[in-house]
C-alpha atoms as a PDB file:
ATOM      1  CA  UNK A   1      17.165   5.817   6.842  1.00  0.00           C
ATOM      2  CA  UNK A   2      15.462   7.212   3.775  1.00  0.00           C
ATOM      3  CA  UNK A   3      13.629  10.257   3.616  1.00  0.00           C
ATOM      4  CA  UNK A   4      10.570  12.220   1.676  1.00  0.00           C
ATOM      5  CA  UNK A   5      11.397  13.328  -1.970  1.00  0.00           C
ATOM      6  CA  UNK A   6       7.673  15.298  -1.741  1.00  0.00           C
ATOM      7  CA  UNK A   7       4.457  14.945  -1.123  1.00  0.00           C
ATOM      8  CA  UNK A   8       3.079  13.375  -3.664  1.00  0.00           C
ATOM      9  CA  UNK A   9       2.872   9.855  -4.097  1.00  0.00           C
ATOM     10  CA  UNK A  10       5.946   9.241  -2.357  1.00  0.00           C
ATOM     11  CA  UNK A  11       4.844  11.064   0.424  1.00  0.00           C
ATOM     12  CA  UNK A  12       6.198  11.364   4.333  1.00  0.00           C
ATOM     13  CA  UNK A  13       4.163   8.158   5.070  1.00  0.00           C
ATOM     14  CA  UNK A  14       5.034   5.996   2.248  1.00  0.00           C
ATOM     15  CA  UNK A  15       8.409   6.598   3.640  1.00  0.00           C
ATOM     16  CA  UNK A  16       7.866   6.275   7.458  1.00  0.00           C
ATOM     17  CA  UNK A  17       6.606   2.366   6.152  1.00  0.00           C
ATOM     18  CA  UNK A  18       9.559   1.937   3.965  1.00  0.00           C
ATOM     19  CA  UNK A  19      11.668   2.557   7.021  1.00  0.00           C
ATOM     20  CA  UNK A  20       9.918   0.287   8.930  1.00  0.00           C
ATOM     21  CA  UNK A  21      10.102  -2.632   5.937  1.00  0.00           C
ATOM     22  CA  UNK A  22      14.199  -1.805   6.092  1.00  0.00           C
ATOM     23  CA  UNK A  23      13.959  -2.719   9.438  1.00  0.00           C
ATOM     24  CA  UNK A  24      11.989  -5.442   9.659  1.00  0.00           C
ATOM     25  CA  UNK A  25      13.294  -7.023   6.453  1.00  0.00           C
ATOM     26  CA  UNK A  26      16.997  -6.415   6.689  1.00  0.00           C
ATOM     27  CA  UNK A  27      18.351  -8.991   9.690  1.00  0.00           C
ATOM     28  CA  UNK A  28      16.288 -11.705   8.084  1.00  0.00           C
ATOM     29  CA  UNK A  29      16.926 -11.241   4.531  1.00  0.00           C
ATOM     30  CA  UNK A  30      20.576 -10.089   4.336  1.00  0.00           C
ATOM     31  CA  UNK A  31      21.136 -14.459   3.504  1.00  0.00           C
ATOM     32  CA  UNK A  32      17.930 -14.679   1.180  1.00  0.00           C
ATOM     33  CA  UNK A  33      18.388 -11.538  -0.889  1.00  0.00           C
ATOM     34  CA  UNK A  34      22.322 -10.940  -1.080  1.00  0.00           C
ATOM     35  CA  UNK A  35      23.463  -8.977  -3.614  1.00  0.00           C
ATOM     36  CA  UNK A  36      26.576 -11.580  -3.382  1.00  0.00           C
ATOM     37  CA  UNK A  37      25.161 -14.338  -4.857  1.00  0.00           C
ATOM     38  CA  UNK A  38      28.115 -16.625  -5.254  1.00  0.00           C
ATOM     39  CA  UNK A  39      27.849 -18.222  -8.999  1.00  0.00           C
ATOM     40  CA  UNK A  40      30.013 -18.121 -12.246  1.00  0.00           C
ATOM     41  CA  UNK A  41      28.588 -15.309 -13.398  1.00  0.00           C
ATOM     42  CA  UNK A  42      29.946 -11.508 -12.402  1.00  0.00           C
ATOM     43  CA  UNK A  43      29.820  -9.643  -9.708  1.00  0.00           C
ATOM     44  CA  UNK A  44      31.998  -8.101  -7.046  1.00  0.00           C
ATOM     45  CA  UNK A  45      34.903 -10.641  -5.613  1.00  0.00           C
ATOM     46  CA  UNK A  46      38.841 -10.718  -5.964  1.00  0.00           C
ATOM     47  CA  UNK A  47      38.850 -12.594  -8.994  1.00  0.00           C
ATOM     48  CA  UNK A  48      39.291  -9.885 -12.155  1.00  0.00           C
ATOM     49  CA  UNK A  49      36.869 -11.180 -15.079  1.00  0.00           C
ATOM     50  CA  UNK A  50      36.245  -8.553 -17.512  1.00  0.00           C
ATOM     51  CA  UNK A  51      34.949  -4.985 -17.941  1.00  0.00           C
ATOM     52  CA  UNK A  52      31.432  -3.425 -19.057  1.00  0.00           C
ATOM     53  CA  UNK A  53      30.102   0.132 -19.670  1.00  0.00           C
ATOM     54  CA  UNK A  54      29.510   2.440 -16.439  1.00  0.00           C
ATOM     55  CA  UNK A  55      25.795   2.111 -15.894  1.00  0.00           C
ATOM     56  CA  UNK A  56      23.912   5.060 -13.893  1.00  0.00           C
ATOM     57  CA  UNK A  57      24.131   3.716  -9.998  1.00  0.00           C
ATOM     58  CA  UNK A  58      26.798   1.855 -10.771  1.00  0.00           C
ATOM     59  CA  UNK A  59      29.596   2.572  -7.873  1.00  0.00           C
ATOM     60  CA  UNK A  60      31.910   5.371  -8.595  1.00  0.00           C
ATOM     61  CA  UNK A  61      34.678   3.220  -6.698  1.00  0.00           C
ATOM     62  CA  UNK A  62      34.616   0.461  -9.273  1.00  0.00           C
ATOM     63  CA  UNK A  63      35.449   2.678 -12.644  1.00  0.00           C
ATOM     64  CA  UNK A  64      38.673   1.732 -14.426  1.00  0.00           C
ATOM     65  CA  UNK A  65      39.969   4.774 -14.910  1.00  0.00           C
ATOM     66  CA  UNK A  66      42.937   4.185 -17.062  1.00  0.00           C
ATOM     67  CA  UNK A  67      40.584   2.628 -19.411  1.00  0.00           C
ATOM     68  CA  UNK A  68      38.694   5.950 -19.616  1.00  0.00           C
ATOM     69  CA  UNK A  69      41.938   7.349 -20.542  1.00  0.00           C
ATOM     70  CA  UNK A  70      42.673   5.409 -23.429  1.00  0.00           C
ATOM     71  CA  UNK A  71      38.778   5.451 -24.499  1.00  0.00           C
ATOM     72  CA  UNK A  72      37.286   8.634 -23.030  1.00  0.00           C
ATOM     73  CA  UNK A  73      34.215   6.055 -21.550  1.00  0.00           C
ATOM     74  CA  UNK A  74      33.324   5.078 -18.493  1.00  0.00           C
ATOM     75  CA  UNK A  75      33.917   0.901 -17.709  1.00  0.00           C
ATOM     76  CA  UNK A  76      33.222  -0.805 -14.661  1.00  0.00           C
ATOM     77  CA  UNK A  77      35.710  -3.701 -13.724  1.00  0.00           C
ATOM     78  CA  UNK A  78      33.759  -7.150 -13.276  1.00  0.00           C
ATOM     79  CA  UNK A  79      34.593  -9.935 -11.278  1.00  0.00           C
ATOM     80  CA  UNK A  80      33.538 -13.334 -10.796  1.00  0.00           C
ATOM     81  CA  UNK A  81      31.875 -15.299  -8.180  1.00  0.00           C
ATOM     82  CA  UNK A  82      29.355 -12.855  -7.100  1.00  0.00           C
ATOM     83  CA  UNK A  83      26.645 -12.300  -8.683  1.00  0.00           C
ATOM     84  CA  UNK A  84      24.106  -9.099  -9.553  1.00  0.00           C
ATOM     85  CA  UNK A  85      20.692 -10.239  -9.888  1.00  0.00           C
ATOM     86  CA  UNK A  86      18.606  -8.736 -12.581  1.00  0.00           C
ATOM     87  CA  UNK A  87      14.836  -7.730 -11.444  1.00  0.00           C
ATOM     88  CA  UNK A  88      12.221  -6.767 -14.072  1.00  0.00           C
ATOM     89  CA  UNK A  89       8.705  -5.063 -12.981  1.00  0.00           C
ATOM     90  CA  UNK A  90       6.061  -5.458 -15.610  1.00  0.00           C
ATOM     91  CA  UNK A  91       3.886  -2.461 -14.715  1.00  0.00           C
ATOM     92  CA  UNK A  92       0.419  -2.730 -16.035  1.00  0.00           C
ATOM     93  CA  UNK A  93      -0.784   0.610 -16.665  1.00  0.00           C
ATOM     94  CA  UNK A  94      -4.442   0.490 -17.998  1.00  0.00           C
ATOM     95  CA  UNK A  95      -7.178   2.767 -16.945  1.00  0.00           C
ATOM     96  CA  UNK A  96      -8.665  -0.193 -14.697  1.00  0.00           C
ATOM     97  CA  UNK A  97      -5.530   0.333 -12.568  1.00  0.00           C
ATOM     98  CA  UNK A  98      -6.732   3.553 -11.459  1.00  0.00           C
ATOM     99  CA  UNK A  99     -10.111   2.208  -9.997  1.00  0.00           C
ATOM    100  CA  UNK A 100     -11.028   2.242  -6.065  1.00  0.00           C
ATOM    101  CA  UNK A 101     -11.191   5.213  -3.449  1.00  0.00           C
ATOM    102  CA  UNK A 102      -7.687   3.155  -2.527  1.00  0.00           C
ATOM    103  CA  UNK A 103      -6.561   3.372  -6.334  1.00  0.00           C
ATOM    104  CA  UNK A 104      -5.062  -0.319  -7.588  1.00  0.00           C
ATOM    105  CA  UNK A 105      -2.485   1.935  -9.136  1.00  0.00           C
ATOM    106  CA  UNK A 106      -0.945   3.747  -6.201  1.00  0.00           C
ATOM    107  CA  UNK A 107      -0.725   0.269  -4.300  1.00  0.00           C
ATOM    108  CA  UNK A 108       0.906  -1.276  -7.778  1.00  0.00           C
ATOM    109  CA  UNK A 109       3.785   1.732  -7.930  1.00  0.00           C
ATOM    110  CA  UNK A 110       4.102   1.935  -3.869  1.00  0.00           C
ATOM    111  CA  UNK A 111       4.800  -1.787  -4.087  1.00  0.00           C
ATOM    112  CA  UNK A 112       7.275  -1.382  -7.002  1.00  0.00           C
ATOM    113  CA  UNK A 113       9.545   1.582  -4.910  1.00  0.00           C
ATOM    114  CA  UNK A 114       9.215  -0.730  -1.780  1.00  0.00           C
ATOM    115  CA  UNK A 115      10.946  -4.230  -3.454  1.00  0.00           C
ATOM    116  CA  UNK A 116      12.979  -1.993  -5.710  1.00  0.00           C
ATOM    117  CA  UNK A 117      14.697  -0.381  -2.324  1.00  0.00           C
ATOM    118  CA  UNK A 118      15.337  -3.803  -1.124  1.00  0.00           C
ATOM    119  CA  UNK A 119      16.749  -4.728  -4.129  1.00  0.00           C
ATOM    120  CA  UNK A 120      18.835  -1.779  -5.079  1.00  0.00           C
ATOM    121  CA  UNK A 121      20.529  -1.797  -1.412  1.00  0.00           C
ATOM    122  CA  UNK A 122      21.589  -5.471  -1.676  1.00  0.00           C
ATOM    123  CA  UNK A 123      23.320  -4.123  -5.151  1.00  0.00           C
ATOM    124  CA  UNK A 124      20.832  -5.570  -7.656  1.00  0.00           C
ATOM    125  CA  UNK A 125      19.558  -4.201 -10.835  1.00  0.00           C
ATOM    126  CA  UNK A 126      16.224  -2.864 -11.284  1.00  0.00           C
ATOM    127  CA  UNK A 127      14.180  -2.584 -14.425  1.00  0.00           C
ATOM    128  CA  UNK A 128      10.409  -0.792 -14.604  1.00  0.00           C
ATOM    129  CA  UNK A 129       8.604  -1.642 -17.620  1.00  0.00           C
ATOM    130  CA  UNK A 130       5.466   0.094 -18.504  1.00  0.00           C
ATOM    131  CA  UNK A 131       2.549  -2.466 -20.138  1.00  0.00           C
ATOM    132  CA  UNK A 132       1.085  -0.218 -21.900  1.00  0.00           C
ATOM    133  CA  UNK A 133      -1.541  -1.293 -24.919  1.00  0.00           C
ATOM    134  CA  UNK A 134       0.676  -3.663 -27.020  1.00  0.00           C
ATOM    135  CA  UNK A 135       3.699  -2.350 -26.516  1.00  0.00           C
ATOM    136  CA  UNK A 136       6.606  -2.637 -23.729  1.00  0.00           C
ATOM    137  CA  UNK A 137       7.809   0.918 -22.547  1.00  0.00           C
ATOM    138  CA  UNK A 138      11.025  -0.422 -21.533  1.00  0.00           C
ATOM    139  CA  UNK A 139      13.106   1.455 -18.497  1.00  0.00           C
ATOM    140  CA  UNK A 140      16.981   1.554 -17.834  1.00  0.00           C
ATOM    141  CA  UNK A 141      18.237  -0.882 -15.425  1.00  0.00           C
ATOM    142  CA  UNK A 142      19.681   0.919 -12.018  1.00  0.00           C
ATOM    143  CA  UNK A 143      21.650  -0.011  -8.981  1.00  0.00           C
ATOM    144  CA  UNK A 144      22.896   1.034  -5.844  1.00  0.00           C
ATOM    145  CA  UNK A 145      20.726   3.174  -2.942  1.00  0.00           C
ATOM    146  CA  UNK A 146      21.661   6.396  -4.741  1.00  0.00           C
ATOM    147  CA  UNK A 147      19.877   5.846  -7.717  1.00  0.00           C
ATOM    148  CA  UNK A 148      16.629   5.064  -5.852  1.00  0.00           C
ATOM    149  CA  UNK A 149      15.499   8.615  -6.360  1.00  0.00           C
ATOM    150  CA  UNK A 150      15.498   8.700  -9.871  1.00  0.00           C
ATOM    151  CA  UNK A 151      13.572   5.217  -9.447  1.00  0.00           C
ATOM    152  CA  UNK A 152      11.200   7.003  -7.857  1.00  0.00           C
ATOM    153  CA  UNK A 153      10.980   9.876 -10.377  1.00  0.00           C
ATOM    154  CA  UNK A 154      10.404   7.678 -12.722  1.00  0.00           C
ATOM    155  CA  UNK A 155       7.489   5.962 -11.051  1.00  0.00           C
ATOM    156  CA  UNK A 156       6.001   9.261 -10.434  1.00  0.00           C
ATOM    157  CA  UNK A 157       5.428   9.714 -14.037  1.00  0.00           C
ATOM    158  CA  UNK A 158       4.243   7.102 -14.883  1.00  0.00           C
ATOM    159  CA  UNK A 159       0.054   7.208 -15.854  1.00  0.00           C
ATOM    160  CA  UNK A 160      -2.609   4.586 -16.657  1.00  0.00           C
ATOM    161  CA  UNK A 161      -5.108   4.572 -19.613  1.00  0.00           C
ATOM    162  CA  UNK A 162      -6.247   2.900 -22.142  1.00  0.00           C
ATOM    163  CA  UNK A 163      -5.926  -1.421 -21.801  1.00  0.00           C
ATOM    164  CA  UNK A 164      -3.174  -3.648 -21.819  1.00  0.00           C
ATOM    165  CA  UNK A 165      -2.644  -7.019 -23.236  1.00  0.00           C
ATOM    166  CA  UNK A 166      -0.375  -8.425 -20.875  1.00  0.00           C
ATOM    167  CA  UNK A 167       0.851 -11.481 -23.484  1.00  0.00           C
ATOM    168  CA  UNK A 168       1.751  -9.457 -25.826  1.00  0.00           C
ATOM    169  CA  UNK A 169       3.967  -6.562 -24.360  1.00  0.00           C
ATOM    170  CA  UNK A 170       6.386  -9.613 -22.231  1.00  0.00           C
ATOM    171  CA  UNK A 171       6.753 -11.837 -25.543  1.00  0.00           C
ATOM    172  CA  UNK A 172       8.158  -8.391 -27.336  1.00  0.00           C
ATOM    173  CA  UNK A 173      10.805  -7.911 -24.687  1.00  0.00           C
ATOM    174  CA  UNK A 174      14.124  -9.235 -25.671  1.00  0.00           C
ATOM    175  CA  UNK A 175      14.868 -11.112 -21.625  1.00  0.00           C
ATOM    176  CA  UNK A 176      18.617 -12.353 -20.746  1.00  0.00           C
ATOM    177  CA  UNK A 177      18.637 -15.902 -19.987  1.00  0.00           C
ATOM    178  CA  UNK A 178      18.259 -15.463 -15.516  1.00  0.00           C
ATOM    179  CA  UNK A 179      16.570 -13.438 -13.146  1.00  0.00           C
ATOM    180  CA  UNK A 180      13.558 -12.440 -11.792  1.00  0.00           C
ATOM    181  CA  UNK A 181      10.359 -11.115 -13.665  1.00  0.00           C
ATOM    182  CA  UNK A 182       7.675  -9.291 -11.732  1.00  0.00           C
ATOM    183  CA  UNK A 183       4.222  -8.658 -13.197  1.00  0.00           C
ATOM    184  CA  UNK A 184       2.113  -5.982 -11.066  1.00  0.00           C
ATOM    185  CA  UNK A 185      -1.637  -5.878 -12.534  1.00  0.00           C
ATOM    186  CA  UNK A 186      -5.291  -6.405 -11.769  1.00  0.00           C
ATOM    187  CA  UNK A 187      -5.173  -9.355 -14.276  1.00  0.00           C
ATOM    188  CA  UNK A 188      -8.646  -8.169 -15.830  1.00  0.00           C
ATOM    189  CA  UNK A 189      -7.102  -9.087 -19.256  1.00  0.00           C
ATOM    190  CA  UNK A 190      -9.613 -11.171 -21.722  1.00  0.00           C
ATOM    191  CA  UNK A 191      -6.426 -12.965 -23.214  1.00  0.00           C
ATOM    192  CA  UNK A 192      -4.785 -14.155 -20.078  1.00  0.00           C
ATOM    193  CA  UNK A 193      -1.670 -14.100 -18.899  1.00  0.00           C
ATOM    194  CA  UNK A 194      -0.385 -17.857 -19.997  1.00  0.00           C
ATOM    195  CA  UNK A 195       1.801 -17.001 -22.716  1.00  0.00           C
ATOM    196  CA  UNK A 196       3.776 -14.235 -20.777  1.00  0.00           C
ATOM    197  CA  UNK A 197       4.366 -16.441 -18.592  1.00  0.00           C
ATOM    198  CA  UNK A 198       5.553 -19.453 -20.204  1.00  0.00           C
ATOM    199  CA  UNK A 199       7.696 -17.172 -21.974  1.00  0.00           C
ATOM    200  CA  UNK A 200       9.691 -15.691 -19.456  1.00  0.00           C
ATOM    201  CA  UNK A 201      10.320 -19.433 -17.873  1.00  0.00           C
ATOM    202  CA  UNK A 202      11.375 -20.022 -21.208  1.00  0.00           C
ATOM    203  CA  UNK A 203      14.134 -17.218 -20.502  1.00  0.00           C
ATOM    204  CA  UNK A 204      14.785 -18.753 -17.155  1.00  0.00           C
ATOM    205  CA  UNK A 205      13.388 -16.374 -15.259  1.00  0.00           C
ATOM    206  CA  UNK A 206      11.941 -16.555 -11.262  1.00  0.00           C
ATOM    207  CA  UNK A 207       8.649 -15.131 -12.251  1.00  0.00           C
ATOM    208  CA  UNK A 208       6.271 -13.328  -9.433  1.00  0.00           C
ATOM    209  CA  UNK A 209       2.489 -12.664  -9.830  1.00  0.00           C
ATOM    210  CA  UNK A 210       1.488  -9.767  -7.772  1.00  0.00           C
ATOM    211  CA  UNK A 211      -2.610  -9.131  -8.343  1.00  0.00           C
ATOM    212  CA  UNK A 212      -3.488  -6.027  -6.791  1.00  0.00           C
ATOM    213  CA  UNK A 213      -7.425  -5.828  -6.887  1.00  0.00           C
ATOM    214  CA  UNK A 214     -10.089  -2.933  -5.146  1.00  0.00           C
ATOM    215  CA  UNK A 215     -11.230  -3.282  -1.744  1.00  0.00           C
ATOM    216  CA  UNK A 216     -14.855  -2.515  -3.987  1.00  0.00           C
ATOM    217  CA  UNK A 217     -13.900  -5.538  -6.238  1.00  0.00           C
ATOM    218  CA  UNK A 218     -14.020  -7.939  -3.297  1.00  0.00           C
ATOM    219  CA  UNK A 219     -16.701  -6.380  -1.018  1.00  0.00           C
ATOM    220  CA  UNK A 220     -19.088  -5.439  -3.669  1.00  0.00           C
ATOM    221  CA  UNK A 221     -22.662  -4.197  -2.159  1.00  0.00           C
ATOM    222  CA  UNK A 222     -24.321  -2.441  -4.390  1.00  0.00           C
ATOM    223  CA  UNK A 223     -27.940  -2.635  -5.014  1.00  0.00           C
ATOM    224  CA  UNK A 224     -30.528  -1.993  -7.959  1.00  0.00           C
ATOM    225  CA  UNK A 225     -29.724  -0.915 -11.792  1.00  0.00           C
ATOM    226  CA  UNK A 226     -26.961   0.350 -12.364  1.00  0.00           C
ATOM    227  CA  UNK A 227     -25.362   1.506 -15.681  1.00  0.00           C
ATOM    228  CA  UNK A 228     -21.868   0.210 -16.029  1.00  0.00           C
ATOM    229  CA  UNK A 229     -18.741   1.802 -17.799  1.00  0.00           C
ATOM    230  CA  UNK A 230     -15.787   0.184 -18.769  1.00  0.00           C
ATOM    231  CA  UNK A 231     -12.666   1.674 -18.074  1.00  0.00           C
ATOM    232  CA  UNK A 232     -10.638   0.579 -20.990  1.00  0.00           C
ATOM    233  CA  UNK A 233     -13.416  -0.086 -23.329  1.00  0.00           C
ATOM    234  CA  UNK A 234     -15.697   2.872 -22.318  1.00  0.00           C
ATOM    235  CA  UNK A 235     -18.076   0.268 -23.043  1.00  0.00           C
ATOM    236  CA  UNK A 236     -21.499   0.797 -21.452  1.00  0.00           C
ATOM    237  CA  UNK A 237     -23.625  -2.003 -19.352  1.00  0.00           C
ATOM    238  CA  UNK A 238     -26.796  -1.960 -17.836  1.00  0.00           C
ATOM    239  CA  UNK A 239     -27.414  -4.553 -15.206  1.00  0.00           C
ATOM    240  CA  UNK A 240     -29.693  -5.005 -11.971  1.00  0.00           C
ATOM    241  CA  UNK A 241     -27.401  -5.953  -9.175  1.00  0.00           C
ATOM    242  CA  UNK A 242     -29.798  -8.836  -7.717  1.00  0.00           C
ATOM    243  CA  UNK A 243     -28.550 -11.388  -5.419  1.00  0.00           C
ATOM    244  CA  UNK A 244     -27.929 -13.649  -7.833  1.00  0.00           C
ATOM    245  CA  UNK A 245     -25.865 -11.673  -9.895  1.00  0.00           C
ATOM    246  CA  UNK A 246     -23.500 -10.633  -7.196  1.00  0.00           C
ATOM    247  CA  UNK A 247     -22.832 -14.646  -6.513  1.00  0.00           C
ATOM    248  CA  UNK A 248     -22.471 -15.029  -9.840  1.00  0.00           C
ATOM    249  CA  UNK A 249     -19.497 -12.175  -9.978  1.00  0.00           C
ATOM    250  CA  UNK A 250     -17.816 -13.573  -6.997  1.00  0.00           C
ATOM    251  CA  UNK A 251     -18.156 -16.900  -8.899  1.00  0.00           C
ATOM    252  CA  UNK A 252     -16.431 -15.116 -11.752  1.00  0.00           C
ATOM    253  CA  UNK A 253     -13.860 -13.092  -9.344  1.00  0.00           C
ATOM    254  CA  UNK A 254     -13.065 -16.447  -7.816  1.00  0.00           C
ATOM    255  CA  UNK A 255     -12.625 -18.288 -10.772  1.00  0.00           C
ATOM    256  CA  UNK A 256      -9.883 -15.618 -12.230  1.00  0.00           C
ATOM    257  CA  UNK A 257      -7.830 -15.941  -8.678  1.00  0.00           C
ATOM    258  CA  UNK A 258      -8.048 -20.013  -8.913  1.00  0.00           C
ATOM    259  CA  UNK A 259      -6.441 -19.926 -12.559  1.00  0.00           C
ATOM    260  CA  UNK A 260      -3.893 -17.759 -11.545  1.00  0.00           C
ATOM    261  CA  UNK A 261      -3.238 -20.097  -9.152  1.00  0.00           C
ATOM    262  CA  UNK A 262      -3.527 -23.016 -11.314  1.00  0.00           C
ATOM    263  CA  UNK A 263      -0.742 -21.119 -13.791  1.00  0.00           C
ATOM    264  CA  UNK A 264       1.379 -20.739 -10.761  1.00  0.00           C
ATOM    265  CA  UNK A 265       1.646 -24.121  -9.802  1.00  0.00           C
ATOM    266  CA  UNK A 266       1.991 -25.267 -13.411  1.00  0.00           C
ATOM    267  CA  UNK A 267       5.034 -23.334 -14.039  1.00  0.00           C
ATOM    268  CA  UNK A 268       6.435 -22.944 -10.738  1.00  0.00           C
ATOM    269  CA  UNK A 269       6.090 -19.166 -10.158  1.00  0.00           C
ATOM    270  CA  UNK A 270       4.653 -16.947  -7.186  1.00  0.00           C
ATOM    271  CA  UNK A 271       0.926 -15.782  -7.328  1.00  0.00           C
ATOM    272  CA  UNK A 272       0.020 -13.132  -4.624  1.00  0.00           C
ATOM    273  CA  UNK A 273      -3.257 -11.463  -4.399  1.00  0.00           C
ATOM    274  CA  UNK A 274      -2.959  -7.930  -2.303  1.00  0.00           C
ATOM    275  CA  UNK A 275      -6.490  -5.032  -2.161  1.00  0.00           C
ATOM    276  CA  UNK A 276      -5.414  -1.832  -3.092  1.00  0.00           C
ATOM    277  CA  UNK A 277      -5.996  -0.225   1.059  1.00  0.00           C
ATOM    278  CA  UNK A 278      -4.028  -2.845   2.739  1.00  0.00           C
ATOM    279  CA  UNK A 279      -1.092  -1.251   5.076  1.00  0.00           C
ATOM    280  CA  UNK A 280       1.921  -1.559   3.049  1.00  0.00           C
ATOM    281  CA  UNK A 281       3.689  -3.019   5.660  1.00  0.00           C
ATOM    282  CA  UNK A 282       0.970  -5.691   6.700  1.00  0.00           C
ATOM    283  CA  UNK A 283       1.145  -6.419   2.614  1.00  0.00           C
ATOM    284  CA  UNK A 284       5.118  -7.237   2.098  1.00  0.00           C
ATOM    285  CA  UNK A 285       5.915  -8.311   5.655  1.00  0.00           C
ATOM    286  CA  UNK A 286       2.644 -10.851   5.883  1.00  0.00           C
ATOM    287  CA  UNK A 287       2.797 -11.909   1.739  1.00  0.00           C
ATOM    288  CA  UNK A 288       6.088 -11.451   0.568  1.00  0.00           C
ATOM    289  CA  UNK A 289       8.525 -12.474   2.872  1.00  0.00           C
ATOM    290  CA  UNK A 290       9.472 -15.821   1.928  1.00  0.00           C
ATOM    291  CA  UNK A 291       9.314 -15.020  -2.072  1.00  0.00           C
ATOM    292  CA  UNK A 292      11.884 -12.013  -1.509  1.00  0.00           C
ATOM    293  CA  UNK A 293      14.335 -14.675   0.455  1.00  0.00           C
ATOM    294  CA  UNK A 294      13.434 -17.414  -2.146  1.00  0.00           C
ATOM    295  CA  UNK A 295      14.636 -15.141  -5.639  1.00  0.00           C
END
């Protein structure tokens, strides 16, 4: 059972639905999502392989502590056979995030804590990295269920403005060969999202779309002239919202989902399209079930 940090974005019902995800999720993904993955790479069996630097979540019970006697550091013993997966969350944080009386944004983090608590509890590694402009804010990686707090922390402060170009923060990120690469975003980027994503199957990575659009993105009804501002641009546009030119925006909406799609199946990777007031719940147990069993 996990409980309320505040009330803020992380509030008592973004909880009460996480419970209800643990519970749902945790008979039928215990196979799918182990955190002993048997491989040659390290993790947690009998067989002694080598030792690494105590990470924060790491568990306490696993510290070598004659080697912090001779070196005054913390080391973790590793083993092989089992192995801890690596997950990376690509966070875009432009101002278009923050759009809809259901905010794309709040859907995009909630969504991040949710799989994160899956993850962390089946002893994988988390990583949150911010998209922000150019660049690649790049987070520490955490483990274990007591660490999920200061996930969550983190998450809190994180804040959208400006734009993001999506290509360009992934290819600077230095990726380990394996794992699993998760990019959360609107996808309203000009450039694409093509060469991010041909660069992390480069790096060998299960790679996971998750579009999270406004519920007035999809149902749009509005009517007459309106003057338009871009979020990230602050760019200003007059149109006249005719018939015409709302079938020509769902032509355009439609056209963005059916190239991520294309991209998907090119490259192999998961494309999943969510609106920002879905029930969180509804959203991971209805969409994501089989992609959290299949990475």
């Amino acid at each position: 059972m996990v409980t309320a940090m505040n009330e803020g974005l992380f509030d008592h019902d973004f909880f009460d639905k996480l419970n209800t995800v643990k519970m749902s999720l945790n008979m039928r993904l215990n196979q799918g999502m182990s955190g002993s993955r048997k491989s040659s790479a390290k993790g947690s069996s009998v067989e002694f392989s080598d030792f690494r630097e105590y990470m924060l979540g790491d568990d306490i019970r696993r510290i070598d502590w004659n080697a912090y006697g001779r070196t005054d550091k913390l080391y973790i013993k590793q083993f092989m056979e089992e192995k801890e997966g690596l997950f990376r969350f690509f966070i875009d944080t432009s101002s278009s995030m923050e759009f809809g009386e259901k905010k794309k944004s709040v859907m995009a983090l909630r969504l991040t804590a949710a799989f994160s608590y899956i993850i962390m509890n089946n002893l994988d590694r988390v990583f949150i990295n911010e998209m922000r402009g150019e660049q690649l804010v790049k987070g520490k990686g955490v483990s274990g269920g007591a660490a999920f707090s200061h996930l969550l922390k983190d998450l809190e402060r994180i804040t959208f403005s400006g734009d993001t170009h999506i290509n360009r923060c992934i290819q600077t990120c230095t990726i380990p060969r394996g794992g699993v690469s998760i990019i959360v975003s609107d996808f309203l980027d000009p450039s694409g999202v093509e060469n991010a994503i041909k660069y992390l199957v480069s790096r060998k990575q299960a790679v996971v779309l998750i579009q999270v659009l406004a519920r007035e993105e999809i149902d749009v009804d509005y009517e007459g002239t309106l003057n338009i501002l871009d979020m990230e641009t602050n760019e200003r546009v007059k149109i006249t919202m005719s018939n015409a030119a709302i079938r020509n925006y769902h032509k355009c909406l439609d056209d963005m989902k059916e190239e991520l799609s294309r991209l998907s199946r090119k490259y192999g990777v998961h494309y999943v399209s969510v609106v920002s007031d879905e029930d969180l719940v509804t959203v991971i147990l209805s969409s994501f079930m089989g992609i959290l069993a299949s990475v």
